[in-house]
C-alpha atoms as a PDB file:
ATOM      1  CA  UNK A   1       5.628 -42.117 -25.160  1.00  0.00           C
ATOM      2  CA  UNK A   2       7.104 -38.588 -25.535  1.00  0.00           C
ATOM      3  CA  UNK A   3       4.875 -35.335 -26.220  1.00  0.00           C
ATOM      4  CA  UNK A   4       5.762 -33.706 -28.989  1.00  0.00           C
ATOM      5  CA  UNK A   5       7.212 -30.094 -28.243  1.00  0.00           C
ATOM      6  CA  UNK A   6       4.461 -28.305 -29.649  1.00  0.00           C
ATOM      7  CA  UNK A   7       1.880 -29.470 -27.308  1.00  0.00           C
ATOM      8  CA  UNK A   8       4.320 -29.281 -24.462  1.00  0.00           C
ATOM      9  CA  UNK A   9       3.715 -26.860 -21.530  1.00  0.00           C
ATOM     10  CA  UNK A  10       6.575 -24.915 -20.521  1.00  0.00           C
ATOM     11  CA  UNK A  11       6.997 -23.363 -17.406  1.00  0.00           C
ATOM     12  CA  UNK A  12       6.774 -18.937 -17.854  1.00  0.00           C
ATOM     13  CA  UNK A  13      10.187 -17.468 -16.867  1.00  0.00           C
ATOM     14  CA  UNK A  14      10.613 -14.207 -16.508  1.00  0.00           C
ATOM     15  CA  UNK A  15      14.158 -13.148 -17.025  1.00  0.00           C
ATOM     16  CA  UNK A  16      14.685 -10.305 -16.050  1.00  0.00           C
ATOM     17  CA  UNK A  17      14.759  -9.503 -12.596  1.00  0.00           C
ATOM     18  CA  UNK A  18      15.416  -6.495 -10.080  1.00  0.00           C
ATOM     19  CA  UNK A  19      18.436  -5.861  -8.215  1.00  0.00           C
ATOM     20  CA  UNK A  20      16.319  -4.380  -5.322  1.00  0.00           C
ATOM     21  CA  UNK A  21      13.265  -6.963  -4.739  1.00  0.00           C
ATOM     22  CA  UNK A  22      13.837  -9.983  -6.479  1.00  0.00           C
ATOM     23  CA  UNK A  23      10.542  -9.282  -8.752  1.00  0.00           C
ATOM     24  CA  UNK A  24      10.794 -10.924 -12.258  1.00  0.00           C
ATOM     25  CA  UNK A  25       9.561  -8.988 -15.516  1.00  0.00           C
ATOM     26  CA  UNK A  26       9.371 -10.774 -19.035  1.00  0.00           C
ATOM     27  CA  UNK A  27      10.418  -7.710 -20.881  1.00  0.00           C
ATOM     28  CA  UNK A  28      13.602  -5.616 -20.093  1.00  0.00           C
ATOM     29  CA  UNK A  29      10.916  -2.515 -20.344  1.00  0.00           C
ATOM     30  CA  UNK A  30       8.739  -3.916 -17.508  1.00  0.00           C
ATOM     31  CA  UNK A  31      11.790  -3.765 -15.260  1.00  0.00           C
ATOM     32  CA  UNK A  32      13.012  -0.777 -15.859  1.00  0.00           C
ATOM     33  CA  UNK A  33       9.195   0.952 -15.568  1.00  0.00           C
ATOM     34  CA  UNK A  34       9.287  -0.689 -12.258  1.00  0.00           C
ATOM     35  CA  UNK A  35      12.854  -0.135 -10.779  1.00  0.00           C
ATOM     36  CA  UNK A  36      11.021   4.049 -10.522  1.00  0.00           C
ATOM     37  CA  UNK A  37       9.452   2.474  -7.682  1.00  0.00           C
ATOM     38  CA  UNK A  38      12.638   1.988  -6.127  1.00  0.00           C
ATOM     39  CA  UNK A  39      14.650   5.119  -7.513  1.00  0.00           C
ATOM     40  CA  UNK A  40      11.522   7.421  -7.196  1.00  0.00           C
ATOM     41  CA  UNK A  41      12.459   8.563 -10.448  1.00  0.00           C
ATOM     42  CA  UNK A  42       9.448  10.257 -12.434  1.00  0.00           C
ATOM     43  CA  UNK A  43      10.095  11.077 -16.023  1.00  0.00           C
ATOM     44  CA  UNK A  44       7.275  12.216 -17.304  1.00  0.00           C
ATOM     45  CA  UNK A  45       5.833  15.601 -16.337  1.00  0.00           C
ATOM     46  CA  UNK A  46       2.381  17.557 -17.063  1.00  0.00           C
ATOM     47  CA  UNK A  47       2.910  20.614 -18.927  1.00  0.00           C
ATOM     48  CA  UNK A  48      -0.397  22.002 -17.120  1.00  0.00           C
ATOM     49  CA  UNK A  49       0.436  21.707 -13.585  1.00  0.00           C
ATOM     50  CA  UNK A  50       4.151  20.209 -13.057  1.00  0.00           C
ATOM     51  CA  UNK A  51       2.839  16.609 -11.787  1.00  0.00           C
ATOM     52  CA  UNK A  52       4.624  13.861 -12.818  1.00  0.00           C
ATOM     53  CA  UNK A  53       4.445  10.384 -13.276  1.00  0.00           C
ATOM     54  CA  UNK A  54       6.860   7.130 -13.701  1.00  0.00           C
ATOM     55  CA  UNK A  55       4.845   6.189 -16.647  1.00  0.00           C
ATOM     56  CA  UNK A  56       3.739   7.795 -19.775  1.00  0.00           C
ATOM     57  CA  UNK A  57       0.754   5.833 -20.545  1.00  0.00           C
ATOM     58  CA  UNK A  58      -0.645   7.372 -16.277  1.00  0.00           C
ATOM     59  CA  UNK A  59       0.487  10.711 -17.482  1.00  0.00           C
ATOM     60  CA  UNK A  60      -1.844  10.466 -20.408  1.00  0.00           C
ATOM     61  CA  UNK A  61      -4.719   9.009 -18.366  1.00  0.00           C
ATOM     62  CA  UNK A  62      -4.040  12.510 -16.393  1.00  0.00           C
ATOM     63  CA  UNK A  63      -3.980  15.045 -19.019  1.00  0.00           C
ATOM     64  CA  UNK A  64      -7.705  14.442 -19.341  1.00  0.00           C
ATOM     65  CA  UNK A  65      -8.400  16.312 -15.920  1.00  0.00           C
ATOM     66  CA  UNK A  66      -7.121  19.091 -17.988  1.00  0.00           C
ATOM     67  CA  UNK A  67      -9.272  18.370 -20.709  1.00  0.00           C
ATOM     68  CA  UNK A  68     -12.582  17.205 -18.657  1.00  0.00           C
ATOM     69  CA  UNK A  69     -12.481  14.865 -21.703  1.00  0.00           C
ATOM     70  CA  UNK A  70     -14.129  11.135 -20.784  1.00  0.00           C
ATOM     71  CA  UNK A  71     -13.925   8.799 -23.454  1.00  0.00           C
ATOM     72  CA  UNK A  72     -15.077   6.199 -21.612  1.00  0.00           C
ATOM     73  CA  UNK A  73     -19.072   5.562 -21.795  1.00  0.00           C
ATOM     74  CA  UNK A  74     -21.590   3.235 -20.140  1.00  0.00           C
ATOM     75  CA  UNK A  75     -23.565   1.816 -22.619  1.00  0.00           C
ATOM     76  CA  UNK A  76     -26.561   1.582 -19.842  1.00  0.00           C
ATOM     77  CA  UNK A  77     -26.795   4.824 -18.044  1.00  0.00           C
ATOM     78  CA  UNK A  78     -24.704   7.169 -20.301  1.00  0.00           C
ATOM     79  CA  UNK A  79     -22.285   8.170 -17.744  1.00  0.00           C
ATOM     80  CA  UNK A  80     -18.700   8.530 -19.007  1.00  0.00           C
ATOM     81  CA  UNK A  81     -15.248   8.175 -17.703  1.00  0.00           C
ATOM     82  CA  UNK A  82     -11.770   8.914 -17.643  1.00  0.00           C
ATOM     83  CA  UNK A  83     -10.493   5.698 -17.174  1.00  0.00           C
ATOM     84  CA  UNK A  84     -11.697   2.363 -18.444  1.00  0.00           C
ATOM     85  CA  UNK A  85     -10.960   0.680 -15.193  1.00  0.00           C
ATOM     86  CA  UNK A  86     -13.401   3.210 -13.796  1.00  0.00           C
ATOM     87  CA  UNK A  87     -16.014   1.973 -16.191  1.00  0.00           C
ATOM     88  CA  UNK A  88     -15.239  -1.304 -15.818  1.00  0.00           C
ATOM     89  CA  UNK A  89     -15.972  -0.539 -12.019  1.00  0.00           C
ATOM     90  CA  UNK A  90     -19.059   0.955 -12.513  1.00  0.00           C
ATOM     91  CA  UNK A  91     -20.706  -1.002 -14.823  1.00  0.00           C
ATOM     92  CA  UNK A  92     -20.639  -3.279 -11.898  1.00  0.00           C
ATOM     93  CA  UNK A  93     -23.555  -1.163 -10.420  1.00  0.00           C
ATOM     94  CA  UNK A  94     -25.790  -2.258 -13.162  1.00  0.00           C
ATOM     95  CA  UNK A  95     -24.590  -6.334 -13.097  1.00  0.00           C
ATOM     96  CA  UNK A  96     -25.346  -6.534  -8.870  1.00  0.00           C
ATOM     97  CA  UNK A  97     -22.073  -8.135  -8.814  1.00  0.00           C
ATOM     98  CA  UNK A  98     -19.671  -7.723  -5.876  1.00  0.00           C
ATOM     99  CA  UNK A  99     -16.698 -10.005  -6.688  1.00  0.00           C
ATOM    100  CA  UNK A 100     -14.542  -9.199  -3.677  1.00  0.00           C
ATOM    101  CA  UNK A 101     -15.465 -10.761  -0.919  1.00  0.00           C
ATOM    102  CA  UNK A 102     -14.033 -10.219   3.178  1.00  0.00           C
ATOM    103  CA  UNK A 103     -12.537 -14.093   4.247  1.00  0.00           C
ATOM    104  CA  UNK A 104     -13.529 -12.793   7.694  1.00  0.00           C
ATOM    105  CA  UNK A 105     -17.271 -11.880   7.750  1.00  0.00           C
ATOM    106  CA  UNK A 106     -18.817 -12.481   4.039  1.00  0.00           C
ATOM    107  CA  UNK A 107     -19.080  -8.989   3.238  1.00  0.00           C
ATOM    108  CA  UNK A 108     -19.103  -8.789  -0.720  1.00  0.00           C
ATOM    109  CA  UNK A 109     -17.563  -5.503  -2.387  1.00  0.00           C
ATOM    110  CA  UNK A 110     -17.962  -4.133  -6.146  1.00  0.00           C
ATOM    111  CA  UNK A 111     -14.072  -3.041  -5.846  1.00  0.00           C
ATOM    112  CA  UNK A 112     -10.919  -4.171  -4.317  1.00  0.00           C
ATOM    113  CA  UNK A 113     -10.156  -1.069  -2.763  1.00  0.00           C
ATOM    114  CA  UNK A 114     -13.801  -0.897  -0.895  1.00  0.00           C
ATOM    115  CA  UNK A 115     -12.793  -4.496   0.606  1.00  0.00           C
ATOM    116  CA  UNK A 116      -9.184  -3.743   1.443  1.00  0.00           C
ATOM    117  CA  UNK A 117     -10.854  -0.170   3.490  1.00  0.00           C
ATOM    118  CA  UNK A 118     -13.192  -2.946   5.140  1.00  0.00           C
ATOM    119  CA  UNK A 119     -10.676  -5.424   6.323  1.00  0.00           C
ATOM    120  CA  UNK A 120      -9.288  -2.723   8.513  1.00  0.00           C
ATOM    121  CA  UNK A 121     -12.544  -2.817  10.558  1.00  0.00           C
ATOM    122  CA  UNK A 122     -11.314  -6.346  11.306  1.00  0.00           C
ATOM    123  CA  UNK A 123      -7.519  -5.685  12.267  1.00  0.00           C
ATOM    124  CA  UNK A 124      -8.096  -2.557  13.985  1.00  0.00           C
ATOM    125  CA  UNK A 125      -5.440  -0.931  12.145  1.00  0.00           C
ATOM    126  CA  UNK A 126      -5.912   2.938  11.057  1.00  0.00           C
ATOM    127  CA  UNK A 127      -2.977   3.102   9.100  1.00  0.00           C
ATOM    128  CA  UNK A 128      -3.533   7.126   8.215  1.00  0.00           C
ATOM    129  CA  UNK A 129      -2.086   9.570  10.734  1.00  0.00           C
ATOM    130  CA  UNK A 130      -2.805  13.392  10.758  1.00  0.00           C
ATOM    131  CA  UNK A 131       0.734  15.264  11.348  1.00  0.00           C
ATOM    132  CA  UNK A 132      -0.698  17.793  13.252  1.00  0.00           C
ATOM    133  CA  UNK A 133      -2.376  16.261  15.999  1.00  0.00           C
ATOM    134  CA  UNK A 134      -1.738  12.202  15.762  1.00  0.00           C
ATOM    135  CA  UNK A 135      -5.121  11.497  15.407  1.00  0.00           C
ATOM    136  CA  UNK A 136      -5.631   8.118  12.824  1.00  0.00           C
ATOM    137  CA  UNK A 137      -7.673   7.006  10.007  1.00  0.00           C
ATOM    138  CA  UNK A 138      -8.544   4.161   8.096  1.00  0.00           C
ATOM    139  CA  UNK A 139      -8.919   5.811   4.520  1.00  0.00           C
ATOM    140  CA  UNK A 140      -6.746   8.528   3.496  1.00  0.00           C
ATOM    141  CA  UNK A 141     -10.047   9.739   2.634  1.00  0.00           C
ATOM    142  CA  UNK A 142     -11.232  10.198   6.056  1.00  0.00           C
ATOM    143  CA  UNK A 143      -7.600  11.939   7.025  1.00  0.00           C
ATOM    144  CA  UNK A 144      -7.922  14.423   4.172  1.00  0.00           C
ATOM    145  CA  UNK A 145     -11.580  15.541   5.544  1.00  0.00           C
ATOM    146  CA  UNK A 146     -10.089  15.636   9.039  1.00  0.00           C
ATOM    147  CA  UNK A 147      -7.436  18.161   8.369  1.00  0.00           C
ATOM    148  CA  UNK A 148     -10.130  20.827   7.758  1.00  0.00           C
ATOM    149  CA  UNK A 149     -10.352  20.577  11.500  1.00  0.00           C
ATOM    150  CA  UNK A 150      -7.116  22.033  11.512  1.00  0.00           C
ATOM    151  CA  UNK A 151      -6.918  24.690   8.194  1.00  0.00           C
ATOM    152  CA  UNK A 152     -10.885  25.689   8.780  1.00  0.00           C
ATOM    153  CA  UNK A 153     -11.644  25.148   5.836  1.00  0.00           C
ATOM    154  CA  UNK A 154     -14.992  24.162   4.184  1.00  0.00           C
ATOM    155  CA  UNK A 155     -15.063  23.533   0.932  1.00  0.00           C
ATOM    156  CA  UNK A 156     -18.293  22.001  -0.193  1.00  0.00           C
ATOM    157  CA  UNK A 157     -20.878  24.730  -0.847  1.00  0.00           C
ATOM    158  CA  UNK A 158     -24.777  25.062  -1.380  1.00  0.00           C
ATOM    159  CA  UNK A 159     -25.444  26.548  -4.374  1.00  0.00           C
ATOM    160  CA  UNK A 160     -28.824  27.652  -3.292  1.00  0.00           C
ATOM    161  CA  UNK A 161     -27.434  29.796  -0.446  1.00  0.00           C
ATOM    162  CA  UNK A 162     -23.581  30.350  -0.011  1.00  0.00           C
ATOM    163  CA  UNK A 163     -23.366  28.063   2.887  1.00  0.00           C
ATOM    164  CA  UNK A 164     -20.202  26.321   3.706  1.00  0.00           C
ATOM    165  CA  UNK A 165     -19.636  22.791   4.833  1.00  0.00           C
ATOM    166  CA  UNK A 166     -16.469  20.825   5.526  1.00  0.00           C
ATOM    167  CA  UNK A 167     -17.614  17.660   4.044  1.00  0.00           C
ATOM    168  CA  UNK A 168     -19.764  16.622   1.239  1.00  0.00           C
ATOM    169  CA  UNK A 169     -21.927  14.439   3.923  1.00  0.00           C
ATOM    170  CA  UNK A 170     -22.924  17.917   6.172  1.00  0.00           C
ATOM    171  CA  UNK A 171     -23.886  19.160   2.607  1.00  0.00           C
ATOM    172  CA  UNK A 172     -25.886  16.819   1.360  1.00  0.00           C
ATOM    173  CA  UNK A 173     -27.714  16.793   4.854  1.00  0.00           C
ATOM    174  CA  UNK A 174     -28.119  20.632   4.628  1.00  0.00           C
ATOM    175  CA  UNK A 175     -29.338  21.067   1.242  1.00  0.00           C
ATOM    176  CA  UNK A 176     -32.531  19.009   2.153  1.00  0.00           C
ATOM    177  CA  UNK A 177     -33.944  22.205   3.559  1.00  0.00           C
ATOM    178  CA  UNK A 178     -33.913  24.026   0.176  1.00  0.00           C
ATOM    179  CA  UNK A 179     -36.416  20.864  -1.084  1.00  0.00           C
END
């Protein structure tokens, strides 16, 4: 007995494909947003602050740092954001839910990028290295804090008194004596 086509399952192709990976896009627009990766070409430029971007719809999303605007709310707590994937992230907070989990030990994370910083604790790796001395990191995070070591500077400050810190952790810690 044959299936009629309309109930038939075809396999998804994606036609188009690029000349430098191999990776397959369904739409000729897909492909060429993505061949920027491989060209480094970024067309679209902030007007504020020269940074640009390889697509419009990120330069956009950055405009509001300009703006301080944050459409996006949290219908629990109130607190707003500039991105939706940033409320999408936090509303996790509220839920419990971790939905990334670490294969090697259990360890359950509310985002992907928390679990991908974890694994390294696993491997070992410290894929971040300061320029200046060789010294590596597992977050660029943690490599952008360490260069203070080398500039001197501190910029996290107590409001209450002036103070200067080089991290927002030595902050925090001091400002308990103002309580």
């Amino acid at each position: 007995m044959s299936i009629p086509n309309s109930q038939m399952e075809l396999p998804s192709v994606a036609p188009h494909e690029c000349p430098e990976c191999g990776k397959r896009f369904s739409g000729r627009n897909k492909l060429t947003i993505h061949y920027r990766v491989h060209t480094g070409e970024k067309p679209f430029m902030c007007t504020k602050c020269g940074k640009s971007f390889r697509e419009k719809h990120r330069l956009t999303e950055h405009q509001l740092i300009h703006t301080g605007e944050k459409p996006f709310m949290c219908t629990e707590c109130g607190k707003s954001f500039r991105k939706k994937q940033s409320l999408t992230a936090h509303q996790l907070i509220h839920t419990g839910e971790k939905p990334f989990m670490c294969t090697e030990c259990g360890k359950s994370f509310r985002q992907k990028h928390q679990l991908t910083a974890h694994q390294l604790i696993h491997t070992g790796e410290k894929p971040f290295m300061c320029t200046e001395c060789g010294k590596s990191f597992t977050t660029k995070a943690k490599l952008n804090s360490h260069y203070t070591v080398h500039t001197g500077e501190k910029p996290f400050s107590c409001t209450e008194c002036g103070k200067s810190f080089v991290s927002n952790g030595n902050l925090t810690k001091h400002q308990r004596i103002h309580a």
